[in-house]
N, C-alpha and C. Protein backbone atom coordinates (compact mmCIF):
# COMPACT_ATOMS: atom_id res chain seq x y z
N UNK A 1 25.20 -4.79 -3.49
CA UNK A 1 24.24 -4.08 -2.64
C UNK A 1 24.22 -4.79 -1.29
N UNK A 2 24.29 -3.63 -0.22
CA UNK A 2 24.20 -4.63 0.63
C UNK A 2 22.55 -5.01 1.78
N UNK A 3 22.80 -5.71 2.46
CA UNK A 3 21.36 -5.81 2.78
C UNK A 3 20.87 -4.90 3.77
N UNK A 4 21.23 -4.19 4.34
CA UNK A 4 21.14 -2.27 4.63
C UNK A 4 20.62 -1.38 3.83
N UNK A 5 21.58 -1.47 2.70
CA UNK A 5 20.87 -0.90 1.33
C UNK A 5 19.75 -1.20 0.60
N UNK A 6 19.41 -2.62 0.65
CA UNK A 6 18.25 -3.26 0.17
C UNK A 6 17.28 -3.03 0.86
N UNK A 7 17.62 -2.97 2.09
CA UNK A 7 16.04 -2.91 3.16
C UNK A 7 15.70 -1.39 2.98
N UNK A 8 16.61 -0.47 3.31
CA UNK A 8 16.22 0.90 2.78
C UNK A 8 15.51 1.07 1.24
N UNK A 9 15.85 0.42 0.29
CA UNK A 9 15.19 0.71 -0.95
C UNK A 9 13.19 -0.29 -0.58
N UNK A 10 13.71 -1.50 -0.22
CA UNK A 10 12.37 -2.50 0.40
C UNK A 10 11.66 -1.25 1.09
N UNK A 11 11.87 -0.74 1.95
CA UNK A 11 11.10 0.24 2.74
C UNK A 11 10.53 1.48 1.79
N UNK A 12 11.11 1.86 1.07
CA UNK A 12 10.64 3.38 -0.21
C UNK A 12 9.53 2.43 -0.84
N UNK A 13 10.37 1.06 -1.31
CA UNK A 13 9.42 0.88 -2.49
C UNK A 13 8.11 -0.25 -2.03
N UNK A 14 8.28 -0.52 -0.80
CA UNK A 14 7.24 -1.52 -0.58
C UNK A 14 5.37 -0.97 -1.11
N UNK A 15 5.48 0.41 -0.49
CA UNK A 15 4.08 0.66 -0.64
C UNK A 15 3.53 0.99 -2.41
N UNK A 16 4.70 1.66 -2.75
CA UNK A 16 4.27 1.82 -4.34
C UNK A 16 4.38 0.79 -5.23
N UNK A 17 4.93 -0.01 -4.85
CA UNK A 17 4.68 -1.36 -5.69
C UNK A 17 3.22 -2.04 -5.49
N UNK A 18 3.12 -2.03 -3.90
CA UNK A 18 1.92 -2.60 -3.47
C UNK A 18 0.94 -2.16 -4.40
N UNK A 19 1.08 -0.52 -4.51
CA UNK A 19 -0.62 -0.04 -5.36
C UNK A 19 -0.55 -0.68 -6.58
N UNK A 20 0.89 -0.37 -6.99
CA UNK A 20 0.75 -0.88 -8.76
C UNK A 20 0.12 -2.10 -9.04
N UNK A 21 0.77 -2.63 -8.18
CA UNK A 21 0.03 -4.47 -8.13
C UNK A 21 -1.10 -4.40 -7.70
N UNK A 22 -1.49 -3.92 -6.74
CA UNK A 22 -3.11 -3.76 -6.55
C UNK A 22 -4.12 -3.16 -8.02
N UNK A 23 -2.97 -2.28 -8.88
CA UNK A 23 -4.22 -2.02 -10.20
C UNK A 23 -4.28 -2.99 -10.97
N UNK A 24 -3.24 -4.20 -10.91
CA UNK A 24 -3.09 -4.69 -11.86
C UNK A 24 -3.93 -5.83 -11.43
N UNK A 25 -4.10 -6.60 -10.34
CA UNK A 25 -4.41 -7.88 -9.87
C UNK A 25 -6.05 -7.31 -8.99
N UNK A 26 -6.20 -6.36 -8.51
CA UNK A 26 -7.13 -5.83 -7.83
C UNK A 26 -7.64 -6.93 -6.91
N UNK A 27 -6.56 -7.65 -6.29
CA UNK A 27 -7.31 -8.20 -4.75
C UNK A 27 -5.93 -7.76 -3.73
N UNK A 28 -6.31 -7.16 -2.52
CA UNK A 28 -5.07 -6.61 -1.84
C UNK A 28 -4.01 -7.72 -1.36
N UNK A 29 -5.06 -9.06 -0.97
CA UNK A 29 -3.98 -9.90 -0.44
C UNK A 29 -3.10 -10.45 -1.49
N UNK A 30 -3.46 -10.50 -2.67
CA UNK A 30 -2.95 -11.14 -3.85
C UNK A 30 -1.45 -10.44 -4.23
N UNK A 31 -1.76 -9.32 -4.15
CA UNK A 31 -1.03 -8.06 -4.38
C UNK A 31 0.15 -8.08 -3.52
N UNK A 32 -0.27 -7.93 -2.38
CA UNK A 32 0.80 -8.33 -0.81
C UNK A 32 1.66 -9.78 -1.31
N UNK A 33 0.87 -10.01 -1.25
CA UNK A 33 1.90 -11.78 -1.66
C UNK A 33 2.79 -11.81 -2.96
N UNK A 34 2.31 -10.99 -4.13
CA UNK A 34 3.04 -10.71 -5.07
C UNK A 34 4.25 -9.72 -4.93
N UNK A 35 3.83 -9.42 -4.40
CA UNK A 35 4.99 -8.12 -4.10
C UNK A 35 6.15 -8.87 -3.17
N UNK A 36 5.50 -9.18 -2.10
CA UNK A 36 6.84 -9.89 -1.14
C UNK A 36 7.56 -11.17 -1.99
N UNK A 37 6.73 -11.65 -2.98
CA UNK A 37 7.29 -12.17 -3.79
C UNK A 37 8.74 -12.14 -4.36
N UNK A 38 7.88 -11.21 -5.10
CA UNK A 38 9.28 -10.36 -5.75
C UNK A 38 10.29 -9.50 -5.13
N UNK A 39 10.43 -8.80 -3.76
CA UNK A 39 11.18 -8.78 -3.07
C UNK A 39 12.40 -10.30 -2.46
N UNK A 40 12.07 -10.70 -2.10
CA UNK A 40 12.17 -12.27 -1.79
C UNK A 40 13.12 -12.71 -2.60
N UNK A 41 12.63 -12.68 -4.15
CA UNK A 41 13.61 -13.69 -5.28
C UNK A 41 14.42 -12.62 -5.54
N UNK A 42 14.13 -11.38 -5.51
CA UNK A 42 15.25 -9.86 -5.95
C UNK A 42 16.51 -10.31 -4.90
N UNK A 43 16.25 -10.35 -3.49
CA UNK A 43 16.98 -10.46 -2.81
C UNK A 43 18.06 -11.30 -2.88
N UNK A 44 17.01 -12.40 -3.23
CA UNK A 44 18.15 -14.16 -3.15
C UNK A 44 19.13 -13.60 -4.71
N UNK A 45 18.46 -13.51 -5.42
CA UNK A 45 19.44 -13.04 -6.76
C UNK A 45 20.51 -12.26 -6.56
N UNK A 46 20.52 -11.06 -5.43
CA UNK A 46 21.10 -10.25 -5.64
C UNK A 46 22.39 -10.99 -4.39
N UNK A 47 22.05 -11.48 -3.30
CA UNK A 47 23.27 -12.21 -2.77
C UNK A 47 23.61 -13.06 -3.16
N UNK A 48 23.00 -13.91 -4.99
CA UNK A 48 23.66 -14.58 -5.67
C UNK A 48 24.74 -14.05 -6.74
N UNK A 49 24.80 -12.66 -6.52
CA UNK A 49 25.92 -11.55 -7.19
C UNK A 49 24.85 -10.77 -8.13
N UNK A 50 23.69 -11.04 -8.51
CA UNK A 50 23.39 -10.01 -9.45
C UNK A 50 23.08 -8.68 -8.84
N UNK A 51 23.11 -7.36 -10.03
CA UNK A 51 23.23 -6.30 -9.49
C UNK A 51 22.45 -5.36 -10.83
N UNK A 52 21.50 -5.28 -10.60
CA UNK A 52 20.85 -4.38 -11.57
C UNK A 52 20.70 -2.86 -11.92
N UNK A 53 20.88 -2.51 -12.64
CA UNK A 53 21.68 -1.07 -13.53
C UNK A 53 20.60 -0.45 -11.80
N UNK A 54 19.27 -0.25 -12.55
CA UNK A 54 18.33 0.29 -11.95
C UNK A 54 17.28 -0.71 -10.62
N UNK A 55 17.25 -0.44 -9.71
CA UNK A 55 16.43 -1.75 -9.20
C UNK A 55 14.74 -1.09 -8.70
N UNK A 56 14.72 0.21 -8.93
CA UNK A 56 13.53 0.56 -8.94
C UNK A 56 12.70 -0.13 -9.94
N UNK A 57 13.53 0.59 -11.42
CA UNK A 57 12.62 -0.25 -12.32
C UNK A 57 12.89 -1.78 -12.83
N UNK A 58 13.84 -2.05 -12.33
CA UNK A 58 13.71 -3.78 -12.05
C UNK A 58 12.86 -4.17 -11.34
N UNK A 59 12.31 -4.12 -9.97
CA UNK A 59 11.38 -4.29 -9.35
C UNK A 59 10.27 -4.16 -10.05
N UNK A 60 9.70 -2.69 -10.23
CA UNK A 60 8.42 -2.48 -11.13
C UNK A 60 8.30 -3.73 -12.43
N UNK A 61 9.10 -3.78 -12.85
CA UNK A 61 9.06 -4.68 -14.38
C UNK A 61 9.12 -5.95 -13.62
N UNK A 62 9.32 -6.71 -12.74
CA UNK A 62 9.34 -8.07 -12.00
C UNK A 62 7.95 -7.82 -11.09
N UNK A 63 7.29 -6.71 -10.63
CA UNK A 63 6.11 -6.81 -9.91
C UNK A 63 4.88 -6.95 -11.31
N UNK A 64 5.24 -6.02 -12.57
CA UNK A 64 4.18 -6.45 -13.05
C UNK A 64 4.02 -8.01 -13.83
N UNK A 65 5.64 -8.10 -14.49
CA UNK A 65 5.49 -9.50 -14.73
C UNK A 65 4.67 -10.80 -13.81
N UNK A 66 4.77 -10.52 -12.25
CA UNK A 66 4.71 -11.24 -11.35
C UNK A 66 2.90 -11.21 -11.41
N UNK A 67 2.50 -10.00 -11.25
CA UNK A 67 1.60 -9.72 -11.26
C UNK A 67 0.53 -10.51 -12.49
N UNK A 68 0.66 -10.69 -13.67
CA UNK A 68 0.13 -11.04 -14.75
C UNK A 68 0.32 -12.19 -15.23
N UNK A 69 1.41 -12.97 -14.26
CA UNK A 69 1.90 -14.55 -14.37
C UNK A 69 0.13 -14.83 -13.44
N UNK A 70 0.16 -14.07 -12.25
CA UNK A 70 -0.21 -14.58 -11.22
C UNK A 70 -2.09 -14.37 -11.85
N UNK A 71 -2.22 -13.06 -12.44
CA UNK A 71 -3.33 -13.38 -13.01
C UNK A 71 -3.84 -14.27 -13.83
N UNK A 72 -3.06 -14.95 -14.77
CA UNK A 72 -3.29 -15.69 -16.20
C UNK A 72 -3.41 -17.24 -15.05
N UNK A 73 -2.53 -17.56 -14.15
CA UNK A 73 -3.36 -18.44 -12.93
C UNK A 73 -4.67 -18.60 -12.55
N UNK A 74 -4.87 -17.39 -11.85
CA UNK A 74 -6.34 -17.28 -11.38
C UNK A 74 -7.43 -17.43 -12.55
N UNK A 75 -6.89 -17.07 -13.75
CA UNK A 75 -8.06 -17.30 -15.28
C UNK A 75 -8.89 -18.34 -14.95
N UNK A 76 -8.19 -19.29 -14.91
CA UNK A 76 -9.42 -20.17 -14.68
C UNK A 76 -9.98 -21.00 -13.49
N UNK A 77 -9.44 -20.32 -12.00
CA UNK A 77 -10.23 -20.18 -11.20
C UNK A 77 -11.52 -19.42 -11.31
N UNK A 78 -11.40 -17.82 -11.92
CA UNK A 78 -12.45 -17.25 -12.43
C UNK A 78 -12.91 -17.39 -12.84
N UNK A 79 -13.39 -18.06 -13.98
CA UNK A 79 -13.99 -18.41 -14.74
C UNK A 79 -14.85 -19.61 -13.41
N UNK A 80 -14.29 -20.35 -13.20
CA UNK A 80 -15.04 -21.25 -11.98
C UNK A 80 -16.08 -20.93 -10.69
N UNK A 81 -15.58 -19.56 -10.43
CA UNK A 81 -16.24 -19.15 -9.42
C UNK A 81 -16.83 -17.50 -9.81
N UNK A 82 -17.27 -17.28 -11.13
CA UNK A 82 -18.35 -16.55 -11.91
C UNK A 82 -19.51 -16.68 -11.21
N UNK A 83 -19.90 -17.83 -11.00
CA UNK A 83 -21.21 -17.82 -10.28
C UNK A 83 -21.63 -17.67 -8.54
N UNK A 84 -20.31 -17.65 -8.21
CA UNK A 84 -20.27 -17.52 -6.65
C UNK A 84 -19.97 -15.48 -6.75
N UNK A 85 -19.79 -15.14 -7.30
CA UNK A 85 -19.56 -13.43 -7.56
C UNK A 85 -20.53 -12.90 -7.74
N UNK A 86 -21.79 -13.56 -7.85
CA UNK A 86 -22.81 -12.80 -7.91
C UNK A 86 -23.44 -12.69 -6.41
N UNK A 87 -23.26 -13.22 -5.72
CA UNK A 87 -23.91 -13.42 -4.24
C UNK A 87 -23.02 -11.85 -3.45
N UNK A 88 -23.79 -11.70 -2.29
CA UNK A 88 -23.60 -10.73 -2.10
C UNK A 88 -23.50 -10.55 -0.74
N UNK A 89 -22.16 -11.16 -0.07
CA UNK A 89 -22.46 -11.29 1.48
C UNK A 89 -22.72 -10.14 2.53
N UNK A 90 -22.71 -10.18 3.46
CA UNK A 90 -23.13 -9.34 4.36
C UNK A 90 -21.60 -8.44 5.24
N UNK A 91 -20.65 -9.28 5.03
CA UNK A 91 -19.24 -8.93 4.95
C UNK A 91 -19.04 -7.95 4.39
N UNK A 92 -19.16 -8.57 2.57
CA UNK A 92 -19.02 -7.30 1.80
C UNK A 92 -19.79 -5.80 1.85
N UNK A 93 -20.77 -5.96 1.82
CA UNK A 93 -21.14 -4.42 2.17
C UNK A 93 -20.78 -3.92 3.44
N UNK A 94 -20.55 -4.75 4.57
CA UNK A 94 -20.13 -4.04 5.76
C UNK A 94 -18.60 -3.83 5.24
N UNK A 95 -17.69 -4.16 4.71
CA UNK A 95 -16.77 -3.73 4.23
C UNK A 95 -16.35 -2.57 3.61
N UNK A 96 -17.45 -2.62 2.26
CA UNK A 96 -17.45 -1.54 1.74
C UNK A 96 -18.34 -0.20 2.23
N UNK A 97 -18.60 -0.76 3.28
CA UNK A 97 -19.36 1.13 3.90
C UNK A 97 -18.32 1.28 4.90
N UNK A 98 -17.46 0.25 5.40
CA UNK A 98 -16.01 0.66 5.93
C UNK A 98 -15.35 1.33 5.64
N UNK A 99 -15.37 1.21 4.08
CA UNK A 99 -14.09 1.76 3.34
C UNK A 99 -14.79 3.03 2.67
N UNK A 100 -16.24 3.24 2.65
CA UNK A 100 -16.73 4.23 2.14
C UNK A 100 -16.28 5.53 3.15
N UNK A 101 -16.43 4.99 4.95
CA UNK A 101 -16.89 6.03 5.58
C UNK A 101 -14.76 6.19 5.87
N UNK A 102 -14.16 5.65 5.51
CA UNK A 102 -12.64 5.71 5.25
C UNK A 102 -12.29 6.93 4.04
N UNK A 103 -12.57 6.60 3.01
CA UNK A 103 -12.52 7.58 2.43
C UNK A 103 -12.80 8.59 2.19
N UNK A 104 -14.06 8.85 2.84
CA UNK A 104 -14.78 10.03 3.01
C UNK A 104 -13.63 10.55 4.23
N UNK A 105 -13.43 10.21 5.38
CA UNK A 105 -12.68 10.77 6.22
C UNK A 105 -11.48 11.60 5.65
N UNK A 106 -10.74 10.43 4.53
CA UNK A 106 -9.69 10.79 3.90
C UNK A 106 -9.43 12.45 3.26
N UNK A 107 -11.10 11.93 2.28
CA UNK A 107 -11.29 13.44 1.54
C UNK A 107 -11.60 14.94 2.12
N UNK A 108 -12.57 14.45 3.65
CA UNK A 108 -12.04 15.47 4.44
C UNK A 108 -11.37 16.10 5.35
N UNK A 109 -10.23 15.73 5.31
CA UNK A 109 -8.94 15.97 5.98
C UNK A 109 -9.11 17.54 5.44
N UNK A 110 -8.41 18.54 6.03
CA UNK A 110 -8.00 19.37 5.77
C UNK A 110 -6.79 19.64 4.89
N UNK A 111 -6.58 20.22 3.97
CA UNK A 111 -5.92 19.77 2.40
C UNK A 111 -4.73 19.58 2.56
N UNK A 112 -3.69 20.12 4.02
CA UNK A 112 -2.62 20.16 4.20
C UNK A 112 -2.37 19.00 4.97
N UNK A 113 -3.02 18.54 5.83
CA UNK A 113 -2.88 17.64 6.34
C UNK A 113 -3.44 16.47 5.48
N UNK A 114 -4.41 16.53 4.73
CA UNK A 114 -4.95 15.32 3.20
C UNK A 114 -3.78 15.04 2.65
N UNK A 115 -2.81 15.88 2.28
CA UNK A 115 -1.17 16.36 1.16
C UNK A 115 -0.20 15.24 2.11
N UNK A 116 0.01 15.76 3.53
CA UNK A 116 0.79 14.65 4.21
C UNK A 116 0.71 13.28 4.22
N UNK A 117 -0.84 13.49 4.72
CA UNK A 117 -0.81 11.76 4.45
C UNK A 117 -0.96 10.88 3.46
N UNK A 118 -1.55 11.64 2.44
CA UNK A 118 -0.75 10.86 1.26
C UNK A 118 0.18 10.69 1.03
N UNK A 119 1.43 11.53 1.27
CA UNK A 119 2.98 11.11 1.03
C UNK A 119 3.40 10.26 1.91
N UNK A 120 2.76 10.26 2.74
CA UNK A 120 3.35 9.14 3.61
C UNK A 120 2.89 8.12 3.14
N UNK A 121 1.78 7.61 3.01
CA UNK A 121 0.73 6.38 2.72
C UNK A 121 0.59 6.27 1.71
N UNK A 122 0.18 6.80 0.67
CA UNK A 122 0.16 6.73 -0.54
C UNK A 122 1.74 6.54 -1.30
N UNK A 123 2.58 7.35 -1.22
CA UNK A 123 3.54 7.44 -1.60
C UNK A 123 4.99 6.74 -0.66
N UNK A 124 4.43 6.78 0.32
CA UNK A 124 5.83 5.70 1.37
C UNK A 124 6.73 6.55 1.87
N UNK A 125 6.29 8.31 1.75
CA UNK A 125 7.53 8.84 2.00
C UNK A 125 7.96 8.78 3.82
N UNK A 126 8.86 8.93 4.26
CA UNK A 126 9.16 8.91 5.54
C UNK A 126 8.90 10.60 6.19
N UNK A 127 8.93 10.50 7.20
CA UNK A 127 8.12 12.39 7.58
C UNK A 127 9.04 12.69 7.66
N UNK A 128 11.03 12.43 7.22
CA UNK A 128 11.77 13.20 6.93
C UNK A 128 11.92 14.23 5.68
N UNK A 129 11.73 12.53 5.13
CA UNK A 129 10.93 13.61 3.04
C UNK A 129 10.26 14.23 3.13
N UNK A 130 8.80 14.01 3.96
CA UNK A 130 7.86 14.84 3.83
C UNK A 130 8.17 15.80 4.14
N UNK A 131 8.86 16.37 5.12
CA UNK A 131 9.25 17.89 5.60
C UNK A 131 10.00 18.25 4.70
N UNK A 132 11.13 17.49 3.89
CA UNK A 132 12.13 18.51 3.31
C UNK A 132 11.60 18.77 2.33
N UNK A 133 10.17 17.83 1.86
CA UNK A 133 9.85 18.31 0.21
C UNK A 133 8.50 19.38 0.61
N UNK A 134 8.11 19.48 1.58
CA UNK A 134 7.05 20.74 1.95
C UNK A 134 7.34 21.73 2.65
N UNK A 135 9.26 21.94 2.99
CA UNK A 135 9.71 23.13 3.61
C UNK A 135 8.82 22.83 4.90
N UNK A 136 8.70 21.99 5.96
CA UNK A 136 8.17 22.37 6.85
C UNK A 136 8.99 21.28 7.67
N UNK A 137 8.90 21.57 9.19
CA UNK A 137 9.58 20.76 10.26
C UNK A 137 8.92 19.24 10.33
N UNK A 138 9.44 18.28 10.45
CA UNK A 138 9.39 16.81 10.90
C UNK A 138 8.52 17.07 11.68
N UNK A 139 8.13 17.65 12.86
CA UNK A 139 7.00 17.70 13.95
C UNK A 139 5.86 18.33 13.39
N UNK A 140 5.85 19.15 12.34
CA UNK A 140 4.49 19.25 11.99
C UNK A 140 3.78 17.99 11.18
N UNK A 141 4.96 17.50 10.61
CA UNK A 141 4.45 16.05 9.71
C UNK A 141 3.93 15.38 10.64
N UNK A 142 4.62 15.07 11.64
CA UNK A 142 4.04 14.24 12.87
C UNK A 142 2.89 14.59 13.37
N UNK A 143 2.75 15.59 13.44
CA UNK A 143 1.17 16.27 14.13
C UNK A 143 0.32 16.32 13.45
N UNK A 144 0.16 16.20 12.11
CA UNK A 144 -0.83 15.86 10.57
C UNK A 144 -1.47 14.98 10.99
N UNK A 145 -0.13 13.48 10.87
CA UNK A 145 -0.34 12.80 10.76
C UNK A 145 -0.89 11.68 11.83
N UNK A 146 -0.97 12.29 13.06
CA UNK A 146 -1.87 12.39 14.28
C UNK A 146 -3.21 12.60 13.98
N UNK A 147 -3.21 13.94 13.64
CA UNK A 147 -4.45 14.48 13.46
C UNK A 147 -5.19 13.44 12.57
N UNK A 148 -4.69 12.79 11.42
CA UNK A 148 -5.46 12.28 10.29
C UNK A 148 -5.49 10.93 10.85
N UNK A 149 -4.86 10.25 11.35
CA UNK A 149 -5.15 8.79 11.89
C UNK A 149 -5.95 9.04 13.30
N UNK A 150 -6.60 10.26 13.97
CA UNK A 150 -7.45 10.34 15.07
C UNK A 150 -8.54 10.23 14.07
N UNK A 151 -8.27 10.97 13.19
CA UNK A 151 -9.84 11.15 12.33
C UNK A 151 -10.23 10.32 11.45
N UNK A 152 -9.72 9.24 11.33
CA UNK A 152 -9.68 7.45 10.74
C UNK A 152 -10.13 6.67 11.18
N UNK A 153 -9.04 6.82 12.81
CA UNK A 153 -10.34 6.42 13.23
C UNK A 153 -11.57 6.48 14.23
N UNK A 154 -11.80 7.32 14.12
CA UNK A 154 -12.98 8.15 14.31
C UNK A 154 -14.06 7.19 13.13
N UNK A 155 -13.70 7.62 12.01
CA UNK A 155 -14.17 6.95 10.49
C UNK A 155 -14.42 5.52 11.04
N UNK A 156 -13.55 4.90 11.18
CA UNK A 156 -13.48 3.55 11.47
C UNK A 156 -14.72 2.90 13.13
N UNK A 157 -14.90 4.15 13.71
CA UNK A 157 -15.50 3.50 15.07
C UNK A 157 -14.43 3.00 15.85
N UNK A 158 -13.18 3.60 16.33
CA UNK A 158 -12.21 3.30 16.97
C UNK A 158 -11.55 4.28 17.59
N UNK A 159 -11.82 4.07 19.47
CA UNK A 159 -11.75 4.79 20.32
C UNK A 159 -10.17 5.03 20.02
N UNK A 160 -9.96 6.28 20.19
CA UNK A 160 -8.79 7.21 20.07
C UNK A 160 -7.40 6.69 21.04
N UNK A 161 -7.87 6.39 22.37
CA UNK A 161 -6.52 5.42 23.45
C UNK A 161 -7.05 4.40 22.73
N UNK A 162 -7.42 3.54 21.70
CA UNK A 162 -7.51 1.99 21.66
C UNK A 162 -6.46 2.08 20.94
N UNK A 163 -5.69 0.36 21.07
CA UNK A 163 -4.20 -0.07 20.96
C UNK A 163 -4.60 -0.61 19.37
N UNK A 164 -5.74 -0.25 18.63
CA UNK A 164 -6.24 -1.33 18.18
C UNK A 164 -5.16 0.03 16.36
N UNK A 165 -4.91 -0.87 15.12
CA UNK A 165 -4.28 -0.80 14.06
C UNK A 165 -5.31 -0.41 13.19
N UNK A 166 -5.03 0.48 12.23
CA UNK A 166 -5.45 0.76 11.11
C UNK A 166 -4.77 0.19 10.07
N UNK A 167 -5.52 -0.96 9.12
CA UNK A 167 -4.58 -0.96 8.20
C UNK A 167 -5.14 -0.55 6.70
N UNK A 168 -4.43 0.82 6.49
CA UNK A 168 -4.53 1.20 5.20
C UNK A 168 -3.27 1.11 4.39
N UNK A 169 -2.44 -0.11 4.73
CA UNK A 169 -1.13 -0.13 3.69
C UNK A 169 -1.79 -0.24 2.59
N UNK A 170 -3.02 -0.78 1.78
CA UNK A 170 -3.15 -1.08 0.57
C UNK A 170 -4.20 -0.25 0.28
N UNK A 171 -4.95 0.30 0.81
CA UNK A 171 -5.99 1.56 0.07
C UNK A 171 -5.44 1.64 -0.91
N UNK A 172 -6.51 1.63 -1.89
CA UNK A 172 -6.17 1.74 -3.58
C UNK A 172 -6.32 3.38 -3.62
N UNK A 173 -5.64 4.60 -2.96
CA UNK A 173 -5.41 5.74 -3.51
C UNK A 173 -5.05 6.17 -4.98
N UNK A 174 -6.17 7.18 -5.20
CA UNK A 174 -5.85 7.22 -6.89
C UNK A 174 -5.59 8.48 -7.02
């Protein structure tokens, strides 16, 4: 495989691994780090000659392994910091009415434009897939997906010319 080929498959599969690992480990940064993980050692293996039948589901089966190494770790951090989980910072709820008034945006997208950006975001597809698998032109994908990141952030409190990033690579979409 070469590393052209690898980065093209890295690019499909980065985001759907991300979620899987996010159900499994449920902290996003944990998840991120697990994942590039296992990208990382796939790689070095594979310019050490290995070459796996399937590397989709090689990946998946090395993200969850990775994933459940990395939890049975944290065991007994958790267990340690049980009592710091009950506190309730002021972060966190401003967080989570972040992500409340995020999803709510999400859900009201208009259903065709809701459909796009999940394939893109949810699913990783590129707005070439997206057009060929919804019969519709690349520029309408593009114009969705305008539309739905104006209205994000909007959600978010973020002026429309601001340079400023949304990052929903890891929204736990279900």
């Amino acid at each position: 495989m070469t590393a052209k080929e690898f980065d093209k498959e890295y690019r499909r599969l980065l985001l759907p691994l991300g979620m899987y690992a996010l159900r499994i480990i449920g902290s996003v940064g944990d998840s991120e780090d697990v994942v590039q993980t296992v990208f990382l050692k796939t790689w070095d293996r594979i310019r050490a000659g290995f070459e796996p039948d399937n590397l989709k589901a090689y990946l998946y089966m090395a993200v969850r392994n990775a994933s459940l190494r990395h939890l049975s770790a944290k065991a007994d951090e958790l267990t340690d910091d049980i009592e710091d989980a009950a506190e309730v910072t002021e972060e966190d709820v401003d967080t989570s009415e972040r992500d409340a008034r995020l999803w709510k945006a999400v859900e009201e997208l208009p259903e065709r434009c809701r459909m796009i950006f999940l394939l893109c975001k949810r699913d990783g597809l590129s707005y070439k897939d997206v057009a060929s698998e919804l019969s519709i032109s690349e520029k309408t994908v593009e114009n969705q997906m305008t539309k739905a990141m104006k209205s994000l952030r909007k959600a978010y409190g973020i002026a429309s010319d601001s340079n400023v990033q949304i990052n929903i690579f890891f929204l736990p979409f279900l």
